[in-house]
N, C-alpha and C. Protein backbone atom coordinates (compact mmCIF):
# COMPACT_ATOMS: atom_id res chain seq x y z
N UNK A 1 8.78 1.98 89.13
CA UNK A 1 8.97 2.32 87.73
C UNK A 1 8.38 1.21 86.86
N UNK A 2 7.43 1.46 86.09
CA UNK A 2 7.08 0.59 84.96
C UNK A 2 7.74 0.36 83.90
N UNK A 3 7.87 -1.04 83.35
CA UNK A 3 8.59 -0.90 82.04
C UNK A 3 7.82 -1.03 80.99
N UNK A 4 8.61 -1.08 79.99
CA UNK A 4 8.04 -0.67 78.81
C UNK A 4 7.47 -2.43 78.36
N UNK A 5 6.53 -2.32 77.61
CA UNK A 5 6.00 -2.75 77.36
C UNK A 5 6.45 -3.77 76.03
N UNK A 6 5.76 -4.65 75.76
CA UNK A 6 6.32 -5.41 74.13
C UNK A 6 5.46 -6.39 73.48
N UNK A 7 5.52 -6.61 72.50
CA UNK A 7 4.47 -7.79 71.87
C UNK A 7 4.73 -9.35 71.36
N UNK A 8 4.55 -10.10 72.06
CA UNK A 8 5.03 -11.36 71.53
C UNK A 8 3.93 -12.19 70.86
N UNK A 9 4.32 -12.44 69.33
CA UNK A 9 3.04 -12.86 68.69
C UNK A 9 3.25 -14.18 68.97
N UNK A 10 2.05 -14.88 69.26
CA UNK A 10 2.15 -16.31 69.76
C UNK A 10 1.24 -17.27 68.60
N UNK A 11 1.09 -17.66 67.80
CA UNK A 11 0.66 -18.78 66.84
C UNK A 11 -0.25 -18.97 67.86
N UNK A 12 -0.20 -19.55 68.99
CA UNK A 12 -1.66 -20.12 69.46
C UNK A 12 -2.27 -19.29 70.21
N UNK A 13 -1.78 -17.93 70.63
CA UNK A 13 -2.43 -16.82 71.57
C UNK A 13 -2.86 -15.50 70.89
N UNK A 14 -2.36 -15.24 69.32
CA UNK A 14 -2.30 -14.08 69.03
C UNK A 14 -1.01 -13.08 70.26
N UNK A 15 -1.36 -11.84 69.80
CA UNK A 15 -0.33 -10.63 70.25
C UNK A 15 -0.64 -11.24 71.66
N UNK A 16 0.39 -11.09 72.37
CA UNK A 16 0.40 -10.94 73.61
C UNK A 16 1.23 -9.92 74.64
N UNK A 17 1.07 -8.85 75.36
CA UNK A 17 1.74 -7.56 76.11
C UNK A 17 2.59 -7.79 76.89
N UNK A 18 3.97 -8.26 76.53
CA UNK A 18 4.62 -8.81 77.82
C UNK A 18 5.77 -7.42 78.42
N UNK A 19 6.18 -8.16 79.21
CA UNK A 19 7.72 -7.56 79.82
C UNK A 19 8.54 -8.20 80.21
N UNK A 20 9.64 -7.94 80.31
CA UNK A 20 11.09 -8.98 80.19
C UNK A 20 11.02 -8.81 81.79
N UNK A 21 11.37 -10.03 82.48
CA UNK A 21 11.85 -10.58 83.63
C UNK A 21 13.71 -10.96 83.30
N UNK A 22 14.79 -9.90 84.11
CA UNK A 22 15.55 -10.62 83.94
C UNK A 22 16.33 -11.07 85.34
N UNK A 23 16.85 -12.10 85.30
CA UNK A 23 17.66 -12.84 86.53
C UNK A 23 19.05 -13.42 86.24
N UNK A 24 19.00 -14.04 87.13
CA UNK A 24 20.21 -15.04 86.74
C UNK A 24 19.96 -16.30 87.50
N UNK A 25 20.55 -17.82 86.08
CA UNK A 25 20.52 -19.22 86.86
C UNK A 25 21.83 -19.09 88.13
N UNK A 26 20.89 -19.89 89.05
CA UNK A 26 21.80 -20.25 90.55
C UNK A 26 22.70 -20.61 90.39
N UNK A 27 22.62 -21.93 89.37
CA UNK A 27 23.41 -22.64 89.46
C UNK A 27 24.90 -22.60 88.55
N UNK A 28 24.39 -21.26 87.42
CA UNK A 28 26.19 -20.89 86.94
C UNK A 28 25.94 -19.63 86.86
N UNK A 29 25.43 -18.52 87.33
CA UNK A 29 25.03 -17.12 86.95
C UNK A 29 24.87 -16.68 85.71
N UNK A 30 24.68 -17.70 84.71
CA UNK A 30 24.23 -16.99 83.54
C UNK A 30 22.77 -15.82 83.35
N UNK A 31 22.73 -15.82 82.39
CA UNK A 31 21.48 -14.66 82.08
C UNK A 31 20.05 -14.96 82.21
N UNK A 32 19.13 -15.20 82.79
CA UNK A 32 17.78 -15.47 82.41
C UNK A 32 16.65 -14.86 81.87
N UNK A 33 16.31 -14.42 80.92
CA UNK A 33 14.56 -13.64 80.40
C UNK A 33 13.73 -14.42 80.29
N UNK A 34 12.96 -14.15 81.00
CA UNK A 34 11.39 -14.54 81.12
C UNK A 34 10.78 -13.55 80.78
N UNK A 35 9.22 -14.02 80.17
CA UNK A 35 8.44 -12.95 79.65
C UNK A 35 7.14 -12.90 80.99
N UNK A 36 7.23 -11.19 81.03
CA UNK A 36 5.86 -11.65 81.99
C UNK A 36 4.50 -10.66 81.37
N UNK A 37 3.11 -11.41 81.68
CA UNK A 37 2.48 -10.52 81.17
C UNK A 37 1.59 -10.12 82.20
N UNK A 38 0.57 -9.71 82.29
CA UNK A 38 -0.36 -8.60 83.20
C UNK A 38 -1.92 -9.47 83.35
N UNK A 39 -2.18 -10.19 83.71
CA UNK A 39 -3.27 -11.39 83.75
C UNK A 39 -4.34 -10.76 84.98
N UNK A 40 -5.32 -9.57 84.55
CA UNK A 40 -6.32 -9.43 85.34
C UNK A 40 -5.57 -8.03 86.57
N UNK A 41 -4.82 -7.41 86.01
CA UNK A 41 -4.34 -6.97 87.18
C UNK A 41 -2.89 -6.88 87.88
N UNK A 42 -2.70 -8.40 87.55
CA UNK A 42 -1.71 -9.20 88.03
C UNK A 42 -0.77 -9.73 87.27
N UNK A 43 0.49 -9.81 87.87
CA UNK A 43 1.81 -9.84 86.80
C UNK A 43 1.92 -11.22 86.65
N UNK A 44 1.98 -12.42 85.53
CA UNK A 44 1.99 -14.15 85.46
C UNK A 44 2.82 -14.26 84.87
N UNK A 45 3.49 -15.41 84.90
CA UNK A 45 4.84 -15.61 83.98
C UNK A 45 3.93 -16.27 82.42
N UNK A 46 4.46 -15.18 81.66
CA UNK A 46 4.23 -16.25 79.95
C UNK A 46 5.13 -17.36 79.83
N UNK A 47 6.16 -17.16 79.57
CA UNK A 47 7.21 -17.97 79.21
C UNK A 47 8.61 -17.41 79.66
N UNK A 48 9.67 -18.59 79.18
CA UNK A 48 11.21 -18.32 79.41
C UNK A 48 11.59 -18.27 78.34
N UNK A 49 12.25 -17.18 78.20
CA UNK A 49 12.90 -17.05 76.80
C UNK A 49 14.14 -17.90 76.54
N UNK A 50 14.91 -17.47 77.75
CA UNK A 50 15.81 -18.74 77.82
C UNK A 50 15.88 -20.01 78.67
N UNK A 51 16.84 -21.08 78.01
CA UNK A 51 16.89 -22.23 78.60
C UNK A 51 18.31 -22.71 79.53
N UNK A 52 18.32 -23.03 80.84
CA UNK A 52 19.50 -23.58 81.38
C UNK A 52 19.81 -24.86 80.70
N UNK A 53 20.63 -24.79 79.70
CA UNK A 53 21.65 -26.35 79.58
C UNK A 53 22.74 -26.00 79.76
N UNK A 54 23.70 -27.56 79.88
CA UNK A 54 24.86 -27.54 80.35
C UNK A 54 25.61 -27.18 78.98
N UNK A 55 25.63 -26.39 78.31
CA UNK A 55 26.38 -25.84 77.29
C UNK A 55 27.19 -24.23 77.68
N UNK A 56 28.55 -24.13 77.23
CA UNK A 56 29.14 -22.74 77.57
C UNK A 56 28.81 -21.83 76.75
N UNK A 57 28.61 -20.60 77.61
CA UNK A 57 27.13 -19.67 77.33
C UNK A 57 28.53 -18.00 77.60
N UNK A 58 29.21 -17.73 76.76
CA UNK A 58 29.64 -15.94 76.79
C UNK A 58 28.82 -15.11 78.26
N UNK A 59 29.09 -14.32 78.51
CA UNK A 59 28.20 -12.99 79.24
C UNK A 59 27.47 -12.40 78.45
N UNK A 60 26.46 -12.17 78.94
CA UNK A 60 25.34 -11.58 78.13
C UNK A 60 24.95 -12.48 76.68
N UNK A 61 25.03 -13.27 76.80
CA UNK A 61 24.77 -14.54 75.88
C UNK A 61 23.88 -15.86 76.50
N UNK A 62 22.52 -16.13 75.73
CA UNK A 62 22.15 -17.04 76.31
C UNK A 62 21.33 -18.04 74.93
N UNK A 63 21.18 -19.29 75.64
CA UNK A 63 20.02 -20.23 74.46
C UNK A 63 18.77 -19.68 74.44
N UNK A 64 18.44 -19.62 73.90
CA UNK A 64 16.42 -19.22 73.49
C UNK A 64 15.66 -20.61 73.50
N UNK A 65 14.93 -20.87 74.19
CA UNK A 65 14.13 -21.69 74.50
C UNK A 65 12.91 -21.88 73.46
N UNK A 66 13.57 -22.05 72.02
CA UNK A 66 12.61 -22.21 70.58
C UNK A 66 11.92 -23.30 71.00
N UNK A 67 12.08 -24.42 71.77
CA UNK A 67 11.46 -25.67 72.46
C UNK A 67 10.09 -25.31 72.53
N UNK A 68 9.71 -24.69 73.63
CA UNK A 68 8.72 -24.02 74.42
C UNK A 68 8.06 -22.46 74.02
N UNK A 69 8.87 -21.91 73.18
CA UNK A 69 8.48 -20.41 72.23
C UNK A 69 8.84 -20.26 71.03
N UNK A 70 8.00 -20.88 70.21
CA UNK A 70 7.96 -21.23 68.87
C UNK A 70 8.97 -19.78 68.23
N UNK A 71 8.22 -18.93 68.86
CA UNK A 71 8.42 -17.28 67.94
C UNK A 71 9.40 -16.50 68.40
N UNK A 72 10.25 -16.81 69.70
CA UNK A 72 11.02 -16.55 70.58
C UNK A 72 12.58 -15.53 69.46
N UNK A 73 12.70 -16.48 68.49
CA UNK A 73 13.80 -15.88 67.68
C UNK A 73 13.45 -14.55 66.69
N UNK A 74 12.39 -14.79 66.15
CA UNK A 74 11.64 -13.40 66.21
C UNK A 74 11.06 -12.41 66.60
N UNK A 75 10.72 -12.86 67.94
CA UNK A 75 10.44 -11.69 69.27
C UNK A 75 12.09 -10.96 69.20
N UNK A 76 12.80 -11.75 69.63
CA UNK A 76 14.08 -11.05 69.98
C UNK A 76 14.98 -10.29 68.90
N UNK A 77 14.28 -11.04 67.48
CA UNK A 77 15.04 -9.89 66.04
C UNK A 77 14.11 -8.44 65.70
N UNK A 78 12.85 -8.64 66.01
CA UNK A 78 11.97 -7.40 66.06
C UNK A 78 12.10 -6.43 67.56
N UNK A 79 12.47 -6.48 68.39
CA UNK A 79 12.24 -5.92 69.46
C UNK A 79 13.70 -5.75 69.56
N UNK A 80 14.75 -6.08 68.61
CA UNK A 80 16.24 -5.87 68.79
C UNK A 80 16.98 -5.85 70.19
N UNK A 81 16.60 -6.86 70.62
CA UNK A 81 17.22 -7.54 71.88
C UNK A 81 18.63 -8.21 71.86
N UNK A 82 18.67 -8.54 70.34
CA UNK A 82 19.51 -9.49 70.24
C UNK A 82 19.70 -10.03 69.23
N UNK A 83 20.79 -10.60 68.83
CA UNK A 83 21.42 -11.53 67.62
C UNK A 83 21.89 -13.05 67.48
N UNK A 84 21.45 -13.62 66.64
CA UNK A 84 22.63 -15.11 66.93
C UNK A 84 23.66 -15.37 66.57
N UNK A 85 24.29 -15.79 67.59
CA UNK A 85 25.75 -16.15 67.25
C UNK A 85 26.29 -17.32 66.18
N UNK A 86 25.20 -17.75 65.74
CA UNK A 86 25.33 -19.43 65.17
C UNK A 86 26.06 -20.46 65.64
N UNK A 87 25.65 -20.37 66.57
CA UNK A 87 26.44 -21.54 67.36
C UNK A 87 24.55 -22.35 68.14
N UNK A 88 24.97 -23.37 68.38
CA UNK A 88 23.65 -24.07 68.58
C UNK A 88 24.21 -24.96 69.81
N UNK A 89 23.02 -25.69 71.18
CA UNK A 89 23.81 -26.09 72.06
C UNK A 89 22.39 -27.21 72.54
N UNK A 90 22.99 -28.54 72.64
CA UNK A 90 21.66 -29.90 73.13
C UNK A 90 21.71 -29.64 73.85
N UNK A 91 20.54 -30.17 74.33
CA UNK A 91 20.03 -31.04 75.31
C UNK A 91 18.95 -32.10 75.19
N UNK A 92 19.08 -32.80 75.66
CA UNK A 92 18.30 -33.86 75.14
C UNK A 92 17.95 -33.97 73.47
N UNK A 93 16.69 -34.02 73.53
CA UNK A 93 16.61 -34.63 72.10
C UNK A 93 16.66 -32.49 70.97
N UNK A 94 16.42 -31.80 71.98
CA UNK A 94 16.46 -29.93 71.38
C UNK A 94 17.85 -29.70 71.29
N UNK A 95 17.49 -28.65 70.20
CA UNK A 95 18.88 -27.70 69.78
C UNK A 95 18.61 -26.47 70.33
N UNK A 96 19.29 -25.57 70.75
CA UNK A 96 18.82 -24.32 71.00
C UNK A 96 19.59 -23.29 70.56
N UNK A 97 19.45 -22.10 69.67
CA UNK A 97 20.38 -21.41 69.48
C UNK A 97 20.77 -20.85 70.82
N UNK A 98 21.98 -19.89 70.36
CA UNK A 98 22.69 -19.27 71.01
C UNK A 98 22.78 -17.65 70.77
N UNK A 99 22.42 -16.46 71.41
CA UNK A 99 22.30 -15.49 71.03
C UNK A 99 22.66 -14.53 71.94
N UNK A 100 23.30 -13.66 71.42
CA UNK A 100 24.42 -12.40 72.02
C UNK A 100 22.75 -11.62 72.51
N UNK A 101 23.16 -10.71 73.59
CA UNK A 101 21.56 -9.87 74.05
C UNK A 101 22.55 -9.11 73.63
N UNK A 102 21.04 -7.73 73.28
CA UNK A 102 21.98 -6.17 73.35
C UNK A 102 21.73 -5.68 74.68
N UNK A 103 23.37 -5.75 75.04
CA UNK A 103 23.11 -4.79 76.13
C UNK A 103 22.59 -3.52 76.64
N UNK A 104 22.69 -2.85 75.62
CA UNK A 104 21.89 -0.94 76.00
C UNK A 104 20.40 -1.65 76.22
N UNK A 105 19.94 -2.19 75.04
CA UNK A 105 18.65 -2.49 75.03
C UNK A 105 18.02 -3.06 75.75
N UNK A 106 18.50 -4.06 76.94
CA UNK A 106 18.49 -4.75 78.16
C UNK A 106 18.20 -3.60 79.34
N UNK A 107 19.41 -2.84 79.12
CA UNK A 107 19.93 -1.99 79.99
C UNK A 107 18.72 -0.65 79.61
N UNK A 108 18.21 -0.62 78.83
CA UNK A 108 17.15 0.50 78.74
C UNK A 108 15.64 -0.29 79.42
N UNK A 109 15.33 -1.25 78.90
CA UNK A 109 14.40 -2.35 79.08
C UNK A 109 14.30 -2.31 80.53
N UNK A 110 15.13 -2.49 80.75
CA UNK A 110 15.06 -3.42 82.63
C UNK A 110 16.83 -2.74 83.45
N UNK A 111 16.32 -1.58 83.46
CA UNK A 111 18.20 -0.97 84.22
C UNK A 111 18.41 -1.59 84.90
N UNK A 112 17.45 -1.92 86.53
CA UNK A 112 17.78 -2.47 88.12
C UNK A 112 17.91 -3.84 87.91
N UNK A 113 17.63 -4.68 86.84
CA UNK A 113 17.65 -6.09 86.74
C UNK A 113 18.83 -5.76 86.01
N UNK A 114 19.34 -5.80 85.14
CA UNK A 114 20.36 -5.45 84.05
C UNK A 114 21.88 -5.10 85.04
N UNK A 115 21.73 -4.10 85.88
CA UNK A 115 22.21 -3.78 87.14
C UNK A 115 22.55 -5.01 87.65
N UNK A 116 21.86 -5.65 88.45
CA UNK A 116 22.04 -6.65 89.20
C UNK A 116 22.79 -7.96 88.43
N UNK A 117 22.68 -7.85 87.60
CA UNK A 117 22.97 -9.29 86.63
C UNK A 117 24.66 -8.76 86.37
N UNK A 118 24.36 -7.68 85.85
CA UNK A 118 25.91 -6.95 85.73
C UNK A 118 26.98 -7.04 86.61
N UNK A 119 26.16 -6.97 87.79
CA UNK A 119 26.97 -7.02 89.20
C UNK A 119 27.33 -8.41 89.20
N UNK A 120 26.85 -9.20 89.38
CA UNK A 120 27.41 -10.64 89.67
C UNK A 120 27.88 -11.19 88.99
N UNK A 121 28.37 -11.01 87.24
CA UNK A 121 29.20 -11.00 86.78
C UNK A 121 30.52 -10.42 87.02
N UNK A 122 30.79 -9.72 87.81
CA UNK A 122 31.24 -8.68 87.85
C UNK A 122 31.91 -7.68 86.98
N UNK A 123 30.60 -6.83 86.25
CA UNK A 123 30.50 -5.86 85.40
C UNK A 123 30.24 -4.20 86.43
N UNK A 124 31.18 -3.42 86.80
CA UNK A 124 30.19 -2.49 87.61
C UNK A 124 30.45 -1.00 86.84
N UNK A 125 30.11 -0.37 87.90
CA UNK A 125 29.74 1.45 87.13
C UNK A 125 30.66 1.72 85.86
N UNK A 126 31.98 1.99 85.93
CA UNK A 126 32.30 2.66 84.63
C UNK A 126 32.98 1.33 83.68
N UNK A 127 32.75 0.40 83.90
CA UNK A 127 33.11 -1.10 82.74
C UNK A 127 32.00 -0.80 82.40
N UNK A 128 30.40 -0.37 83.00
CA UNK A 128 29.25 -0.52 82.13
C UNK A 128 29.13 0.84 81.05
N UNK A 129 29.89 1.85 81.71
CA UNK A 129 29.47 2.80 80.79
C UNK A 129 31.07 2.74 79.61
N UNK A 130 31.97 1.88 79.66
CA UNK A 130 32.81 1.86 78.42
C UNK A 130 32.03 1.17 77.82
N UNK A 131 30.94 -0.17 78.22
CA UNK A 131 30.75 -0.77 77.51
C UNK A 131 29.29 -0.09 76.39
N UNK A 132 28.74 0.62 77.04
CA UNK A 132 27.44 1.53 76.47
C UNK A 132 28.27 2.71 75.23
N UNK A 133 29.49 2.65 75.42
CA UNK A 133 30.32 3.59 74.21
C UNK A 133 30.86 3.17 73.02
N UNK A 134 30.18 1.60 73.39
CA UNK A 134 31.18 0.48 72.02
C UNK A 134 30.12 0.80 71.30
């Protein structure tokens, strides 16, 4: 199944065609998006949308990696992925916001990743569909 497609305008790349990679960090199961794009054929990682710091991060809540993706907070308000919580979290010398994902929109985006991430939270079949009724 292919997914859908999206545009991340990049200041130094122009438009670029990506698709959301989602996972989870090893090391606390939070949320991960990465952007991937289509390089010749072939699927390459653009960027990470989000960043692992040691800051406490909600479910389905993660930092945006504004560090490394200048446009990252506007990819995610145009493509309605997501909102910020206003809450902001260091590391080192960066701030990074903090931003609630939409779940349907995840969950339409990327089901079998969305799925899987759900699961190891442990979110499963009908907690996901009360939660698709809020």
């Amino acid at each position: 199944m292919e997914k859908e497609k999206l545009i991340y305008k990049s200041e130094y790349t122009g438009d670029n065609e990506v698709e959301l990679d989602i996972q989870t960090y090893h090391n606390n199961g939070r949320i991960f998006i990465g952007l991937i794009t289509n390089e010749d054929g072939y699927p390459e990682p653009f960027g990470d949308v989000t960043v692992n710091i040691d800051a406490p991060a909600p479910d389905y809540c993660g930092y945006l990696d504004t560090n490394n993706l200048s446009n990252v907070e506007n990819f995610i308000r145009e493509n309605d992925l997501g909102e910020f919580t206003g809450l902001m979290g260091r590391s080192g010398y960066c701030e990074y916001p903090l931003y609630l994902f939409n779940v349907d929109k995840l969950r339409e985006l990327c089901p079998e990743q969305m799925a899987a991430y759900e699961y190891s939270i442990g979110v499963t079949g009908k907690e996901q569909e009360k939660e698709k009724s809020r």
